[in-house]
C-alpha atoms as a PDB file:
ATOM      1  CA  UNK A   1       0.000   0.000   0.000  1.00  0.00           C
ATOM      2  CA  UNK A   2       3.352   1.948   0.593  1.00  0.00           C
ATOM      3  CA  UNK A   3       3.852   2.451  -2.756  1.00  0.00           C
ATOM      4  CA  UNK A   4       0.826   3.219  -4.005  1.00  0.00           C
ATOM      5  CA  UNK A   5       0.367   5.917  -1.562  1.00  0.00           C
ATOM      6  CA  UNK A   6       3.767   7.263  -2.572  1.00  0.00           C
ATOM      7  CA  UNK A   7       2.819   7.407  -6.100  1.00  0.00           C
ATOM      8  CA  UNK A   8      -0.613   9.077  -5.604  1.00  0.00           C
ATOM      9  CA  UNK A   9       1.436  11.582  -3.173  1.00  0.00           C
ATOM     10  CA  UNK A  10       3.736  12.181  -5.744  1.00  0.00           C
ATOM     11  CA  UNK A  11       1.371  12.954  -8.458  1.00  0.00           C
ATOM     12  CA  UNK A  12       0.019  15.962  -6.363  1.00  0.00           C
ATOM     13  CA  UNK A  13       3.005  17.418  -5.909  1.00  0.00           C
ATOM     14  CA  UNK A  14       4.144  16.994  -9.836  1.00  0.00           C
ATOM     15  CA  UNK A  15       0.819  18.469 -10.570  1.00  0.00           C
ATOM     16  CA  UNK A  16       1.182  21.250  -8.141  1.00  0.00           C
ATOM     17  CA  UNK A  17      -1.636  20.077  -6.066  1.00  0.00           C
ATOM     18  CA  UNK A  18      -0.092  19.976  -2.957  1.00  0.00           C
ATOM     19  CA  UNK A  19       3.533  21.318  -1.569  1.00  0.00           C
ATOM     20  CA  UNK A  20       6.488  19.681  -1.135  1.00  0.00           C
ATOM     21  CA  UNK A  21       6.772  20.228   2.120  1.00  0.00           C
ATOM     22  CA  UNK A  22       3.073  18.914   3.121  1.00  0.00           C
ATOM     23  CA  UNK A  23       4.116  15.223   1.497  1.00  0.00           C
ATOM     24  CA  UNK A  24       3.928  12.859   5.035  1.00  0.00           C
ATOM     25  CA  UNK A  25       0.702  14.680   5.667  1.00  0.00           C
ATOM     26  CA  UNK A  26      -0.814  14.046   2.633  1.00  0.00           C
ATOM     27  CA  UNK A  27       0.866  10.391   2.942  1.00  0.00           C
ATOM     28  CA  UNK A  28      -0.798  10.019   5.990  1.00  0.00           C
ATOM     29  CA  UNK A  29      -4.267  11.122   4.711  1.00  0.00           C
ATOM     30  CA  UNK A  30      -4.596   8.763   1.735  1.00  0.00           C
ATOM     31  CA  UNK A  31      -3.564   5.719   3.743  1.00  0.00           C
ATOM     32  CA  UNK A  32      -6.011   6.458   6.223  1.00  0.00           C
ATOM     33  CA  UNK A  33      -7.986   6.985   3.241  1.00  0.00           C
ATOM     34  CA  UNK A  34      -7.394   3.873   1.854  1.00  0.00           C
ATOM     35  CA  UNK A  35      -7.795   1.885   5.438  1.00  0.00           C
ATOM     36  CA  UNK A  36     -10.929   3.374   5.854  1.00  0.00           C
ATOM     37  CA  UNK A  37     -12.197   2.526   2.249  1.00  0.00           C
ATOM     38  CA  UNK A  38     -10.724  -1.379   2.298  1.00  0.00           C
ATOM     39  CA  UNK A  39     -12.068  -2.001   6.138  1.00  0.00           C
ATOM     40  CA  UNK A  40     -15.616  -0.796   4.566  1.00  0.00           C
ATOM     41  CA  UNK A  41     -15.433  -3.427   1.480  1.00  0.00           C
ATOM     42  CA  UNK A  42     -14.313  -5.998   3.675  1.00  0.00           C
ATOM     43  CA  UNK A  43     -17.798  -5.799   6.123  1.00  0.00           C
ATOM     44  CA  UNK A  44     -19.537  -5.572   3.045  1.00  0.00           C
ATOM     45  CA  UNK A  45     -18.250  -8.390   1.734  1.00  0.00           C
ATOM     46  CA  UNK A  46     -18.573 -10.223   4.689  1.00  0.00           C
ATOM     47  CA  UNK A  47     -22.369  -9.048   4.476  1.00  0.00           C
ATOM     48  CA  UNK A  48     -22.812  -9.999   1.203  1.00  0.00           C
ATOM     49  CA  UNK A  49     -21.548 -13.714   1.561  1.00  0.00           C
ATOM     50  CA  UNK A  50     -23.922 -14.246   4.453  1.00  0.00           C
ATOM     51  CA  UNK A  51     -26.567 -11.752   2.657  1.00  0.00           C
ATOM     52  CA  UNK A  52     -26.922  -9.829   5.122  1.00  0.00           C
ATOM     53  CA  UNK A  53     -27.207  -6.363   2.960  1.00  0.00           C
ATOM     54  CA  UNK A  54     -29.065  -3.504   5.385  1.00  0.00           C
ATOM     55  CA  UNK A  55     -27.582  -5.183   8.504  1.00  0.00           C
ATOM     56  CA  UNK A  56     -24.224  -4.516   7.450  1.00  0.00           C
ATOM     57  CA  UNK A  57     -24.546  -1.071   6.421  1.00  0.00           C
ATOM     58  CA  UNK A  58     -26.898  -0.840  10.047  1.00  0.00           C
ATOM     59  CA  UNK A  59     -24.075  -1.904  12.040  1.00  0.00           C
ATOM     60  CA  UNK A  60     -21.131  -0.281   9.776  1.00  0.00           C
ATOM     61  CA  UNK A  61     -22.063   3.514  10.369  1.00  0.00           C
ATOM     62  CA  UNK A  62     -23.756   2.845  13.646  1.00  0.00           C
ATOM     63  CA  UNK A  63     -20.033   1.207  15.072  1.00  0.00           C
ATOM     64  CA  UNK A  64     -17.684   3.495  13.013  1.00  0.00           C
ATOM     65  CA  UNK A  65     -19.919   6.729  13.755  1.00  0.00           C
ATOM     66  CA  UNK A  66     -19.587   5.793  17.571  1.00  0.00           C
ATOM     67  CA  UNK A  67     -16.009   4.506  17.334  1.00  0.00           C
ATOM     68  CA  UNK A  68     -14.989   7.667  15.835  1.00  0.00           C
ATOM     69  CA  UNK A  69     -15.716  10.215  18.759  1.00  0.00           C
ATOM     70  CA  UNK A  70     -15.521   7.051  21.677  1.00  0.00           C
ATOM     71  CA  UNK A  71     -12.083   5.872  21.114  1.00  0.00           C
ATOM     72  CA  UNK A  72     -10.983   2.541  22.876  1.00  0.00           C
ATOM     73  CA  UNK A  73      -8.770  -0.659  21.935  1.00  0.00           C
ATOM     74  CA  UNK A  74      -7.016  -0.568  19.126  1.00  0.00           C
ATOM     75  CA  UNK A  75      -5.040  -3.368  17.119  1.00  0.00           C
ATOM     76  CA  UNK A  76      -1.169  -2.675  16.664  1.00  0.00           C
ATOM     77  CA  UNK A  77      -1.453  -2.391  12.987  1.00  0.00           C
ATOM     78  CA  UNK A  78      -4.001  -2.404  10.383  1.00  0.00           C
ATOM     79  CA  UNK A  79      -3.834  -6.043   8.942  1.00  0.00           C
ATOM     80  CA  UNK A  80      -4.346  -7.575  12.170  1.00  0.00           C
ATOM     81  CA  UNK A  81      -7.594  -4.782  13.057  1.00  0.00           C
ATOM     82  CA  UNK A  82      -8.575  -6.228   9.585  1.00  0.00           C
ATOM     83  CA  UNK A  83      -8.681  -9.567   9.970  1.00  0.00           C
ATOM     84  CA  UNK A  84     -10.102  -9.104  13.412  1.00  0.00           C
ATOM     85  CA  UNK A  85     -12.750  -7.080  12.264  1.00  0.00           C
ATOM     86  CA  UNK A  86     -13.639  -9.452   9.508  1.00  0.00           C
ATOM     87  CA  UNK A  87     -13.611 -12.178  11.773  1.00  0.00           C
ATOM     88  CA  UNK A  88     -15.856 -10.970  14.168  1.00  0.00           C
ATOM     89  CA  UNK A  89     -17.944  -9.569  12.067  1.00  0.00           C
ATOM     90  CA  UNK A  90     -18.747 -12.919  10.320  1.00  0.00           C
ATOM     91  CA  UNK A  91     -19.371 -14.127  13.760  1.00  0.00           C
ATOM     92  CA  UNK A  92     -21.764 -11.645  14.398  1.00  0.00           C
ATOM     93  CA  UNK A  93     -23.469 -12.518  11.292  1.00  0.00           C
ATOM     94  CA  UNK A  94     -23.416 -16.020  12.327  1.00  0.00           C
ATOM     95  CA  UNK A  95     -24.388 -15.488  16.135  1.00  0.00           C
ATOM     96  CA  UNK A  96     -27.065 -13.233  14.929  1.00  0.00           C
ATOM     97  CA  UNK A  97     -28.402 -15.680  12.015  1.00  0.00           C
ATOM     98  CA  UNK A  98     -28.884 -18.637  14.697  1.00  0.00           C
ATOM     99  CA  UNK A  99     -29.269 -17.406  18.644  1.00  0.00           C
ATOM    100  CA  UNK A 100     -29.830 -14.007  19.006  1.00  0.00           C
ATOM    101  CA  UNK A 101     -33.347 -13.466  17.282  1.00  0.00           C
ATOM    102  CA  UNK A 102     -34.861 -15.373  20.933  1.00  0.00           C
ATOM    103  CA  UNK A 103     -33.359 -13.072  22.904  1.00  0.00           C
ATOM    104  CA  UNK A 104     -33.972  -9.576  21.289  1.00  0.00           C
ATOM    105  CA  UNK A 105     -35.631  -8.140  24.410  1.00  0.00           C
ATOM    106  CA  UNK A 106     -32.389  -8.627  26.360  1.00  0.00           C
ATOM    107  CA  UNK A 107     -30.323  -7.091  23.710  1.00  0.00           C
ATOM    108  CA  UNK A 108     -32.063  -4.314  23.550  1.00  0.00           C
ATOM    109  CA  UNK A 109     -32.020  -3.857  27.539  1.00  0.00           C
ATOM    110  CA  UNK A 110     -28.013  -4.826  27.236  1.00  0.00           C
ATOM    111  CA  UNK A 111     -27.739  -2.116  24.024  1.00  0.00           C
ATOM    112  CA  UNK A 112     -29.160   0.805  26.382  1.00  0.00           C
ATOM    113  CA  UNK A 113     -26.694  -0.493  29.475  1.00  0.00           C
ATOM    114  CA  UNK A 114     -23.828  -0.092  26.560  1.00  0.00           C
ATOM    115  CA  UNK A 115     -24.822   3.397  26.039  1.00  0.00           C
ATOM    116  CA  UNK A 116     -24.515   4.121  29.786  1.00  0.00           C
ATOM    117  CA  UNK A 117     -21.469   2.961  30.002  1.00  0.00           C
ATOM    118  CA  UNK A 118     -20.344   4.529  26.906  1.00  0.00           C
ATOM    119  CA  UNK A 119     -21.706   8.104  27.529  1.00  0.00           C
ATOM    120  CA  UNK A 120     -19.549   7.544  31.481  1.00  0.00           C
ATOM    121  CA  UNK A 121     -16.455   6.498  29.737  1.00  0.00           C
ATOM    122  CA  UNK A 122     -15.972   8.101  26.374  1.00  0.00           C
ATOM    123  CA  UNK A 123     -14.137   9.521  24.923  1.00  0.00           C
ATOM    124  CA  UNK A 124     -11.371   7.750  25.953  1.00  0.00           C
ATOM    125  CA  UNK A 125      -7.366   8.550  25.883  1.00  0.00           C
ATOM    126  CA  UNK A 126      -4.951   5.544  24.781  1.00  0.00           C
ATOM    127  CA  UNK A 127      -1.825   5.156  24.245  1.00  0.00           C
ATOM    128  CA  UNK A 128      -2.314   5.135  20.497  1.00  0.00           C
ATOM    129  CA  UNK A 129      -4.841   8.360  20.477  1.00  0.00           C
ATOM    130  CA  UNK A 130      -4.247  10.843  23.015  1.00  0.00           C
ATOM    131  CA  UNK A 131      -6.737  13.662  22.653  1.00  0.00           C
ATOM    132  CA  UNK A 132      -6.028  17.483  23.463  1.00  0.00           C
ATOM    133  CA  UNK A 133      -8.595  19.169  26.440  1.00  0.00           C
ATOM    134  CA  UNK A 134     -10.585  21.491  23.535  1.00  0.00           C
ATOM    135  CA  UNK A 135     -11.291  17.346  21.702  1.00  0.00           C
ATOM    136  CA  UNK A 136     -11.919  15.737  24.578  1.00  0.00           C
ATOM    137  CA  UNK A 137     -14.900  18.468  25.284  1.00  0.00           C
ATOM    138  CA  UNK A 138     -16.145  17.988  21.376  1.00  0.00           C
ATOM    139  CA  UNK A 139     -15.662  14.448  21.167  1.00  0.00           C
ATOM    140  CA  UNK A 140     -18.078  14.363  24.527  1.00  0.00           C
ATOM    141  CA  UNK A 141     -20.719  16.526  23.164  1.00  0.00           C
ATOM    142  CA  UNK A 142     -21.033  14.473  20.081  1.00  0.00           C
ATOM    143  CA  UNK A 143     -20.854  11.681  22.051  1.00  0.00           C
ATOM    144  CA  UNK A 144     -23.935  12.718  23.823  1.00  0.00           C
ATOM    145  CA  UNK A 145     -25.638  13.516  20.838  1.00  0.00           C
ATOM    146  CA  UNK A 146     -25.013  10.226  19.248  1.00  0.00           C
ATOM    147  CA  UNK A 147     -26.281   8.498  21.907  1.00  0.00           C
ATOM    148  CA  UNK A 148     -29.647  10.606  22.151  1.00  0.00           C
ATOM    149  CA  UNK A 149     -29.848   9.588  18.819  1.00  0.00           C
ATOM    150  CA  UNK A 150     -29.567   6.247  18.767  1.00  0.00           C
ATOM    151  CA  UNK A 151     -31.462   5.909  21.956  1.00  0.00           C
ATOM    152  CA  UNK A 152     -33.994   7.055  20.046  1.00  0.00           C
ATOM    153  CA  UNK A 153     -33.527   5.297  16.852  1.00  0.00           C
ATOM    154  CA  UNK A 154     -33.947   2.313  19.498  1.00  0.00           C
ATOM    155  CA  UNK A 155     -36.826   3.173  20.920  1.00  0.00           C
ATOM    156  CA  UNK A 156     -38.488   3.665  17.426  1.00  0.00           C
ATOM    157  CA  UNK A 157     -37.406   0.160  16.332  1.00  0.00           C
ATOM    158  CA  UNK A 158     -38.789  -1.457  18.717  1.00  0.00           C
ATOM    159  CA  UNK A 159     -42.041   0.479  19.475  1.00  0.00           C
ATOM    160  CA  UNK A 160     -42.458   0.144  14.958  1.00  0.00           C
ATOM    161  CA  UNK A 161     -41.827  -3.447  14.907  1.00  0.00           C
ATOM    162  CA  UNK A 162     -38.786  -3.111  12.834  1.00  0.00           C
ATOM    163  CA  UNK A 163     -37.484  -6.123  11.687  1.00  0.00           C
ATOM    164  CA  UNK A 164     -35.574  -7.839  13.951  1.00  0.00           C
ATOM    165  CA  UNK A 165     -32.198  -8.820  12.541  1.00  0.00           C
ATOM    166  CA  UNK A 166     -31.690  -4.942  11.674  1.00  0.00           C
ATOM    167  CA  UNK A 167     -32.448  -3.885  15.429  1.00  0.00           C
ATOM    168  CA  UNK A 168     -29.889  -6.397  16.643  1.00  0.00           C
ATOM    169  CA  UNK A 169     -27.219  -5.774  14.374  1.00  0.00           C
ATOM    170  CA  UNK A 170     -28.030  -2.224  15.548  1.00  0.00           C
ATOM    171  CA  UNK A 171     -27.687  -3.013  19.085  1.00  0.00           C
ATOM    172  CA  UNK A 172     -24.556  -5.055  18.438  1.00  0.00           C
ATOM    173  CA  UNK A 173     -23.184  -2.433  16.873  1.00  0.00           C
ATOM    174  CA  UNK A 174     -23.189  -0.175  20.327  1.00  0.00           C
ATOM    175  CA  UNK A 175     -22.438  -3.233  22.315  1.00  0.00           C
ATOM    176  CA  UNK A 176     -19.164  -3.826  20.653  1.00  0.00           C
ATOM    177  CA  UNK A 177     -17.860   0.301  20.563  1.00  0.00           C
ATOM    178  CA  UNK A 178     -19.005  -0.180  24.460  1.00  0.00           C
ATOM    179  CA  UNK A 179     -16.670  -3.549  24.599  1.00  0.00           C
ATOM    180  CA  UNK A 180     -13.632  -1.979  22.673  1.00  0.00           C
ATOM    181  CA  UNK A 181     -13.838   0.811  25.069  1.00  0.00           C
ATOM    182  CA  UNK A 182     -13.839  -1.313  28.741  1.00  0.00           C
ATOM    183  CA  UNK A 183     -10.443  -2.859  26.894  1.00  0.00           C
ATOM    184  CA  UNK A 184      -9.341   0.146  26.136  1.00  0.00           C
ATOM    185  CA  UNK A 185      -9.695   1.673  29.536  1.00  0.00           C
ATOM    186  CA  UNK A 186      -8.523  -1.183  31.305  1.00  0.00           C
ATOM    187  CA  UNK A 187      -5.069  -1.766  28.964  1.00  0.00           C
ATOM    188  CA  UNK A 188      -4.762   2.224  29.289  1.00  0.00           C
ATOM    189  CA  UNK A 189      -5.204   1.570  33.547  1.00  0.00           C
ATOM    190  CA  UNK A 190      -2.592  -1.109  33.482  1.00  0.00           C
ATOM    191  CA  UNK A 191      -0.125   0.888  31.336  1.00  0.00           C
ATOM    192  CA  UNK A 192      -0.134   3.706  34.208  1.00  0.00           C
ATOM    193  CA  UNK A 193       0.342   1.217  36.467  1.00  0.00           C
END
């Protein structure tokens, strides 16, 4: 991916795009770019193999909007978060496809605990993202915002009698950004230690 992103870099400053002196920036953009852009074909592959179409994209921007502002555990470099992400997404698909759909009432009761917990610990520092005071504030207020909404979004799906796989990928969604974050804090607790 090195390469590529050195090439596309390149081009922009040839062209007169960018400066010179702005290259590792830019570098630095497209990769995360192109991280963000292969870790969103690889759910939806995942969701299209086990046809699970509006679930993915359900529990794709529900996690990654959360995960954005919440911070928490994160893998040491990209491969492994992919593979781990693929992974357990399958699994989800899987769990979902064959246990879950009994037990939607306690998911959503566990999915509202999640965003407790969440709006008390978010955003979180780690060592791998340390936010300044001013983002901390931000990330909190659209933290809280988030959460209004999907508490809401919540209480709509279940009060409309929206199909149940969709809720629960929902609700898995916020479950996981909630379990990324308790490893998060307690790997960032035993690194003070």
């Amino acid at each position: 991916m090195n390469i590529l992103v050195n090439k596309i870099v390149n081009a922009l400053v040839e062209y007169g795009i960018i400066k010179k002196d702005k290259t590792d920036d830019y570098k630095y953009g497209v990769e995360v770019l192109f991280i963000k852009i292969l870790g969103f074909l690889t759910i939806c592959i995942v969701g299209i193999i086990t046809k699970k179409y509006i679930e993915t994209l359900v529990f794709y921007f529900t996690f990654t909007w959360l995960r954005t502002y919440t911070n928490g555990y994160h893998s040491k470099n990209y491969i492994t978060c992919l593979v781990a992400s693929a992974s357990l997404y399958t699994l989800i698909c899987t769990i979902i496809s064959v246990l879950l759909s009994k037990y939607i009432f306690m998911l959503n009761l566990i999915s509202y605990i999640a965003m407790l917990i969440i709006y008390i610990l978010s955003p979180l520092n780690t060592v791998d993202i340390m936010l300044r005071e001013h983002e901390l504030i931000k990330h909190k207020k659209i933290i809280k915002f988030l959460l209004l909404i999907y508490s809401v979004i919540l209480f709509m799906f279940i009060n409309f009698k929206v199909e149940n796989t969709i809720v629960m990928f929902f609700d898995i969604a916020i479950i996981l950004d909630m379990l990324l974050l308790i490893v998060g804090k307690i790997m960032s607790l035993r690194n003070k230690v």
